[in-house]
PDB file of N, CA and C in Angstrom:
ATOM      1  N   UNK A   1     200.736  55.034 -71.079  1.00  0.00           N
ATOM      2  CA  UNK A   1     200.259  54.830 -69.730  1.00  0.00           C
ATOM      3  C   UNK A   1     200.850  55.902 -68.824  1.00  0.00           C
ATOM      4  N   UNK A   2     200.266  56.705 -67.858  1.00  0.00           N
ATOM      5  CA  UNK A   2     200.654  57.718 -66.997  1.00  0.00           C
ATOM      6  C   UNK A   2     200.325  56.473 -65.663  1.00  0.00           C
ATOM      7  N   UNK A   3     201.323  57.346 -64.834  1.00  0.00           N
ATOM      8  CA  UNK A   3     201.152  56.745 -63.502  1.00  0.00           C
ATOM      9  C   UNK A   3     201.541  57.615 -62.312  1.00  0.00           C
ATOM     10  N   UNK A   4     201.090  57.266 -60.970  1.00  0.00           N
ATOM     11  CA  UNK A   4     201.294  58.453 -59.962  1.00  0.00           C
ATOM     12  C   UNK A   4     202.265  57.515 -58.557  1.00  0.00           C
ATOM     13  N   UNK A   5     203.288  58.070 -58.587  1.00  0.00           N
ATOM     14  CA  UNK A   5     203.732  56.991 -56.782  1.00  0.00           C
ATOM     15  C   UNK A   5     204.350  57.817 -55.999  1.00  0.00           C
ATOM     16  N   UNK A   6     203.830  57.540 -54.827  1.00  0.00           N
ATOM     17  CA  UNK A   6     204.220  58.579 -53.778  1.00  0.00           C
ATOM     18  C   UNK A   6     204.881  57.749 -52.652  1.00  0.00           C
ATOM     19  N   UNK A   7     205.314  58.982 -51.891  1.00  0.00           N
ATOM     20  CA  UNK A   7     205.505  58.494 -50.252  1.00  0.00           C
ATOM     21  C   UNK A   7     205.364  59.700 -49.508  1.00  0.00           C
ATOM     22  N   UNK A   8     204.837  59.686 -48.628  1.00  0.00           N
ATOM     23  CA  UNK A   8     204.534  60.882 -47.554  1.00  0.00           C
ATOM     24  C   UNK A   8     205.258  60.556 -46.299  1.00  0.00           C
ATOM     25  N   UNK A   9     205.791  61.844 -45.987  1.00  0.00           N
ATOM     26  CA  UNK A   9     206.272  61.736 -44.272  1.00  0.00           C
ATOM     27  C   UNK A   9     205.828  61.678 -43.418  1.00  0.00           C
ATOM     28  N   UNK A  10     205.965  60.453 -42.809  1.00  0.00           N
ATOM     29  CA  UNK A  10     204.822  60.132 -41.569  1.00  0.00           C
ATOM     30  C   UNK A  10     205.252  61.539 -40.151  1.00  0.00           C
ATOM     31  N   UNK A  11     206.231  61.979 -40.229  1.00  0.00           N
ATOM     32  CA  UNK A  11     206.779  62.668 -39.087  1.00  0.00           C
ATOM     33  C   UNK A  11     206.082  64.211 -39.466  1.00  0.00           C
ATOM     34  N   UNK A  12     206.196  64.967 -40.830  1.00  0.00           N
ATOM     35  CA  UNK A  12     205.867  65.957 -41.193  1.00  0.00           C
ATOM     36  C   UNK A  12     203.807  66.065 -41.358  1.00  0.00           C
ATOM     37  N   UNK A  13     203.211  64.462 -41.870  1.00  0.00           N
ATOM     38  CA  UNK A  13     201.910  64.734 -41.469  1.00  0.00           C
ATOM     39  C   UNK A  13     201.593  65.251 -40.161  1.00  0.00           C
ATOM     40  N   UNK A  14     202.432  64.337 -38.940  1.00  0.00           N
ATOM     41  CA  UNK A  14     201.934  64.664 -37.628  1.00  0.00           C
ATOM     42  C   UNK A  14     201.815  65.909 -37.216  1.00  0.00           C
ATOM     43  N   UNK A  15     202.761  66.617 -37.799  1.00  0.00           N
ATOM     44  CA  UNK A  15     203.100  67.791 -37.436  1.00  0.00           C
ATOM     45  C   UNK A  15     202.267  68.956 -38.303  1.00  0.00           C
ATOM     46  N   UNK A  16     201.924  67.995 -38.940  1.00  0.00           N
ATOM     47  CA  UNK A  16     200.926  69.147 -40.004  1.00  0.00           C
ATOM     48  C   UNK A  16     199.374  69.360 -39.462  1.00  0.00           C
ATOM     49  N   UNK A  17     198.793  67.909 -38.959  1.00  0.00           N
ATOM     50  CA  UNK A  17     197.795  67.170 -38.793  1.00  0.00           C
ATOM     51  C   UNK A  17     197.936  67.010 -37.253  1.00  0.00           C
ATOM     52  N   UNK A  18     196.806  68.336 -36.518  1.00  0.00           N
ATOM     53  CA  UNK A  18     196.819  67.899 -34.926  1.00  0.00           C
ATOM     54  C   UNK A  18     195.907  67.131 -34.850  1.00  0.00           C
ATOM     55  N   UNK A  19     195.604  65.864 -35.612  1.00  0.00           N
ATOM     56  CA  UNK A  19     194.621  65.056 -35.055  1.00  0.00           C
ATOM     57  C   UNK A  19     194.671  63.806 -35.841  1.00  0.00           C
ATOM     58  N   UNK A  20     194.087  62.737 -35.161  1.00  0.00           N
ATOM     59  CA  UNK A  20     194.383  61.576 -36.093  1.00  0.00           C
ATOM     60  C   UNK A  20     194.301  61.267 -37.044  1.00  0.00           C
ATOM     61  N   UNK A  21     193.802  62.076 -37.837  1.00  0.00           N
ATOM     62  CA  UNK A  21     193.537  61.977 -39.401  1.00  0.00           C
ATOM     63  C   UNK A  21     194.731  61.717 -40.331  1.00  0.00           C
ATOM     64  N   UNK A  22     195.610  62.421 -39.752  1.00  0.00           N
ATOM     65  CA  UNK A  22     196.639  61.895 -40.559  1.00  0.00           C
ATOM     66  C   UNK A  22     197.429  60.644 -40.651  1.00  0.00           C
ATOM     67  N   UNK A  23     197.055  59.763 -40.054  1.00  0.00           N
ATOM     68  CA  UNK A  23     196.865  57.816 -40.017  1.00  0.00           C
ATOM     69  C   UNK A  23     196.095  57.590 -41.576  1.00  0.00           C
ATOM     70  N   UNK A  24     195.364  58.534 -42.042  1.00  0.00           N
ATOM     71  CA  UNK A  24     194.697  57.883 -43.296  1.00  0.00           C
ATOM     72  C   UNK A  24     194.884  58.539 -44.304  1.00  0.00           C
ATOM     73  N   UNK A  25     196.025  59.559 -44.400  1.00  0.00           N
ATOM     74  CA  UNK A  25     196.477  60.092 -45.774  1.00  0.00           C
ATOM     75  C   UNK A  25     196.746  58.953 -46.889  1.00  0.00           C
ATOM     76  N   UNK A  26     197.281  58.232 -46.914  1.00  0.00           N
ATOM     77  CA  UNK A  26     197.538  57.491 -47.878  1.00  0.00           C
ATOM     78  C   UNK A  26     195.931  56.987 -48.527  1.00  0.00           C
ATOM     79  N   UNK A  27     195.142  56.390 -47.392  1.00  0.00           N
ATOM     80  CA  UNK A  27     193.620  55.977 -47.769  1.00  0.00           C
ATOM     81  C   UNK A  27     192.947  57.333 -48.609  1.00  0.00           C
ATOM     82  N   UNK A  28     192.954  58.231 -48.040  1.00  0.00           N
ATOM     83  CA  UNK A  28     192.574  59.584 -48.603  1.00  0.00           C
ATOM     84  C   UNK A  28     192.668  59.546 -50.004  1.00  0.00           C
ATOM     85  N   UNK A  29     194.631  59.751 -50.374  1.00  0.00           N
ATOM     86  CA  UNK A  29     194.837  60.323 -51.588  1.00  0.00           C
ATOM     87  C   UNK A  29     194.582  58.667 -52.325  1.00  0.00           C
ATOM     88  N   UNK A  30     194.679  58.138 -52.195  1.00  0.00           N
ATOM     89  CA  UNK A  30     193.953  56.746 -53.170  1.00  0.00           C
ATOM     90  C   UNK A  30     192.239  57.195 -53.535  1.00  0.00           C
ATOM     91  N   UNK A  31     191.540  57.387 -52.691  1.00  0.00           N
ATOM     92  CA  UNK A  31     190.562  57.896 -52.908  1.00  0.00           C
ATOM     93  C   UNK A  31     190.084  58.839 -54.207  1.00  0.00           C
ATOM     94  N   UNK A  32     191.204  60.211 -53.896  1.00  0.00           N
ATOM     95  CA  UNK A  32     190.858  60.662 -55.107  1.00  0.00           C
ATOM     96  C   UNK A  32     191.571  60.244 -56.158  1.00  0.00           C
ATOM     97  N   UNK A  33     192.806  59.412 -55.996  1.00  0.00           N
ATOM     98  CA  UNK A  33     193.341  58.792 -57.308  1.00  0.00           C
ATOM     99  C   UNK A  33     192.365  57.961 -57.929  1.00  0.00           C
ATOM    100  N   UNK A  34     191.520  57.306 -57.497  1.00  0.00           N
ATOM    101  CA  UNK A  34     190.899  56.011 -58.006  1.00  0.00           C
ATOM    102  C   UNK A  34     189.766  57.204 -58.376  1.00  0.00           C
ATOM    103  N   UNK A  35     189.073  58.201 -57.672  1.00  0.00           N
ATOM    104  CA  UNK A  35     188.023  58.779 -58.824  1.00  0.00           C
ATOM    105  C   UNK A  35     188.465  59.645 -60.076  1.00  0.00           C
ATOM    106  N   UNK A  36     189.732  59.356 -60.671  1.00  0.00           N
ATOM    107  CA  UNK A  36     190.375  60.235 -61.609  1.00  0.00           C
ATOM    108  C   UNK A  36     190.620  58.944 -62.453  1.00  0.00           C
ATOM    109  N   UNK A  37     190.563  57.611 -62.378  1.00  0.00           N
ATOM    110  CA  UNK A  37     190.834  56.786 -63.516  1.00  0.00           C
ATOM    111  C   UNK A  37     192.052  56.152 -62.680  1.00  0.00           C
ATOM    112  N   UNK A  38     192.573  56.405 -61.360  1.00  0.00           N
ATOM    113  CA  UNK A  38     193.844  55.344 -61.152  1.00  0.00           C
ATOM    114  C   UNK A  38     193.014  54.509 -61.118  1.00  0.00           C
ATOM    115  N   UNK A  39     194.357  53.022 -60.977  1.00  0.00           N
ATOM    116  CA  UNK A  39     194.041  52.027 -60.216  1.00  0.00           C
ATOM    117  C   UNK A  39     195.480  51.474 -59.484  1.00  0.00           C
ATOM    118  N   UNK A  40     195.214  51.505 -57.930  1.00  0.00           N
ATOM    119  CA  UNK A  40     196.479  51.208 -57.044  1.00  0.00           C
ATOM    120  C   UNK A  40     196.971  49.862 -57.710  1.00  0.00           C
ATOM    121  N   UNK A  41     198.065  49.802 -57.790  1.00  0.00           N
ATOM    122  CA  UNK A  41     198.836  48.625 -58.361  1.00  0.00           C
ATOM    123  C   UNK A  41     199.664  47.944 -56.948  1.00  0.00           C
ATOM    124  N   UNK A  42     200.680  48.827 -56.240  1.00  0.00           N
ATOM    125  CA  UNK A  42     201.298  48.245 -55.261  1.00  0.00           C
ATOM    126  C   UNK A  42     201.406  49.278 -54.321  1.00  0.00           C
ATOM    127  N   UNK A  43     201.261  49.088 -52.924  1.00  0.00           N
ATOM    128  CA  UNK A  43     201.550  50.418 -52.139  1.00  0.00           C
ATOM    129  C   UNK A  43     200.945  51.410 -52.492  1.00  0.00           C
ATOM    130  N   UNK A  44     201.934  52.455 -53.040  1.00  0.00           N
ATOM    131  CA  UNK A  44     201.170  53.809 -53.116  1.00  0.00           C
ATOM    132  C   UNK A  44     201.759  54.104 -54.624  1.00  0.00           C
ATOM    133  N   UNK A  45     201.597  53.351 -55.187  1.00  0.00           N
ATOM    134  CA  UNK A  45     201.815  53.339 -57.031  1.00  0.00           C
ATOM    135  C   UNK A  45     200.406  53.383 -57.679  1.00  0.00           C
ATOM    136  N   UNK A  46     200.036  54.209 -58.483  1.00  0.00           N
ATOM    137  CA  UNK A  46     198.684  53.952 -59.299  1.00  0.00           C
ATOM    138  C   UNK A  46     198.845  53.979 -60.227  1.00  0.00           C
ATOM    139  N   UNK A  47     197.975  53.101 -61.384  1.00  0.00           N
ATOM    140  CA  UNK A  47     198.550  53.514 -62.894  1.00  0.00           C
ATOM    141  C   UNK A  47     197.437  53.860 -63.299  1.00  0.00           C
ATOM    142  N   UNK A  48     197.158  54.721 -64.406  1.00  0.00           N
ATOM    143  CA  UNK A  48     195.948  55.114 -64.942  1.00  0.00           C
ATOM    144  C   UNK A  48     195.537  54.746 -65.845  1.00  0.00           C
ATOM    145  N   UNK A  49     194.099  54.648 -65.779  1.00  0.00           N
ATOM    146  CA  UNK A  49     192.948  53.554 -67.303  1.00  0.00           C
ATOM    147  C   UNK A  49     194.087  54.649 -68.492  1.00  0.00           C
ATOM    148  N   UNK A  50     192.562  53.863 -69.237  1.00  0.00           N
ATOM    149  CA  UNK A  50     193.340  54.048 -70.748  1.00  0.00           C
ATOM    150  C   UNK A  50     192.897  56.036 -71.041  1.00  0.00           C
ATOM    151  N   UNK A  51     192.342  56.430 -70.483  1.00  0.00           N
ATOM    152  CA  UNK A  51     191.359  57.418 -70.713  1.00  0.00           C
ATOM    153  C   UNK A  51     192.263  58.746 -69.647  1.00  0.00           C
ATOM    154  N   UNK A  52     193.131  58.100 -69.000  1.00  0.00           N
ATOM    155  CA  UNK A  52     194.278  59.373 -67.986  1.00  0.00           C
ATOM    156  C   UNK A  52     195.067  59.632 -69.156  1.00  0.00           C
ATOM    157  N   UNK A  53     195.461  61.006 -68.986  1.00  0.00           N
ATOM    158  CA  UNK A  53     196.345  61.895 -69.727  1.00  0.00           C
ATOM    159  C   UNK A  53     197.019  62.803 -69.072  1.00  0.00           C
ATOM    160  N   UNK A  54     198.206  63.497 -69.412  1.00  0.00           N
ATOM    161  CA  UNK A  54     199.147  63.840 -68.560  1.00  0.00           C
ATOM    162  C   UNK A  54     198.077  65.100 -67.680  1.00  0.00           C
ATOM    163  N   UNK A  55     196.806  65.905 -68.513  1.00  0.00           N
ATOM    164  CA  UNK A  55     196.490  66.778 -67.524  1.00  0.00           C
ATOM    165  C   UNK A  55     195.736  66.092 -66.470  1.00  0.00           C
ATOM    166  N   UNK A  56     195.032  64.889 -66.363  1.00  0.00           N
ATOM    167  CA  UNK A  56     193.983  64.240 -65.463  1.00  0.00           C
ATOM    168  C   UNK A  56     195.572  63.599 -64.458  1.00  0.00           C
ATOM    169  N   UNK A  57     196.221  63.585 -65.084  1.00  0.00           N
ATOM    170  CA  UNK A  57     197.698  63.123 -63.273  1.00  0.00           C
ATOM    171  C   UNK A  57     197.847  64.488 -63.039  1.00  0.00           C
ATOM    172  N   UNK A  58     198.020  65.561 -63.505  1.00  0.00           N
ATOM    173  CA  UNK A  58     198.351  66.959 -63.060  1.00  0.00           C
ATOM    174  C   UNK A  58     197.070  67.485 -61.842  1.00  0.00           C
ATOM    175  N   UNK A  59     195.856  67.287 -62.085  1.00  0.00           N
ATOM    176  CA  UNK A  59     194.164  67.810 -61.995  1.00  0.00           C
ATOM    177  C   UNK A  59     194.350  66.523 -60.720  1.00  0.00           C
ATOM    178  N   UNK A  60     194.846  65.528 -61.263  1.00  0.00           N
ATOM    179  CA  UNK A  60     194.402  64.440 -59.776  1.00  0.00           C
ATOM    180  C   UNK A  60     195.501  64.657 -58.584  1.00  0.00           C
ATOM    181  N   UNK A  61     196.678  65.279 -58.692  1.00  0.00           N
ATOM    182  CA  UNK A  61     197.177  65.752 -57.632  1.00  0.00           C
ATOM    183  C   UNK A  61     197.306  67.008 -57.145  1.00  0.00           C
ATOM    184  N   UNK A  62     196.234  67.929 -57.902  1.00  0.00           N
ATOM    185  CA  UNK A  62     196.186  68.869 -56.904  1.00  0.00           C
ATOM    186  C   UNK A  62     195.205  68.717 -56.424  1.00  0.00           C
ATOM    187  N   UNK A  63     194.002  67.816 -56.420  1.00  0.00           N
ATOM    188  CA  UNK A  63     193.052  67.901 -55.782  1.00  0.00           C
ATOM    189  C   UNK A  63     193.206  67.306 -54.583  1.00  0.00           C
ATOM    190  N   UNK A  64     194.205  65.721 -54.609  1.00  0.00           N
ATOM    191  CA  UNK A  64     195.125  65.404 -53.793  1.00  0.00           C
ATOM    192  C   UNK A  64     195.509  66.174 -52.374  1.00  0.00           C
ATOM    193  N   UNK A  65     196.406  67.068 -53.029  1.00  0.00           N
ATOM    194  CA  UNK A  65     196.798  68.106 -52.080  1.00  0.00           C
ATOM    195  C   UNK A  65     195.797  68.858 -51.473  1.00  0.00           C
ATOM    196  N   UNK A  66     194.800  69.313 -52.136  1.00  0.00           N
ATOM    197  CA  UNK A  66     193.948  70.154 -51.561  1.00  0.00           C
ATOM    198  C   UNK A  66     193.002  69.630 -50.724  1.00  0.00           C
ATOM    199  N   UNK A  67     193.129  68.209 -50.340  1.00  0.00           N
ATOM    200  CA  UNK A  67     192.380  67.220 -49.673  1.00  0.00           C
ATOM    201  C   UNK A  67     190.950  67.184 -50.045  1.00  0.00           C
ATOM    202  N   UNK A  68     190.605  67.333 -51.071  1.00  0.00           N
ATOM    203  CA  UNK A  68     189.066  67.458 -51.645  1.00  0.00           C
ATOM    204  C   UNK A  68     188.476  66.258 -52.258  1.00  0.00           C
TER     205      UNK A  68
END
């Protein structure tokens, strides 16, 4: 089983993010976690189907990052 858990800085989004959007980073990166095979378990923990492998957690957080 692979799995992904984060936490983001609410102080460093703001500052990244001149606009409210950054209130829904967390909604965001769930987004593309869940179209890569997560599934949110608690907070910001996802674990991945049976079918994630270490490159589909590698491939699902940079897309993550790249906000795509």
């Amino acid at each position: 089983m692979h799995a992904i858990a984060f936490d983001l800085d609410t102080e460093a989004l703001k500052t990244a993010c001149h606009n409210p959007s950054w209130q829904n980073a967390y909604n965001d990166i769930g987004k593309v976690l869940t179209t890569k095979g997560f599934l949110r378990q608690q907070g910001s923990v996802y674990f991945g189907n049976e079918r994630v492998d270490p490159v589909t957690c590698v491939l699902a957080v940079m897309q993550a990052v790249e906000g795509s």
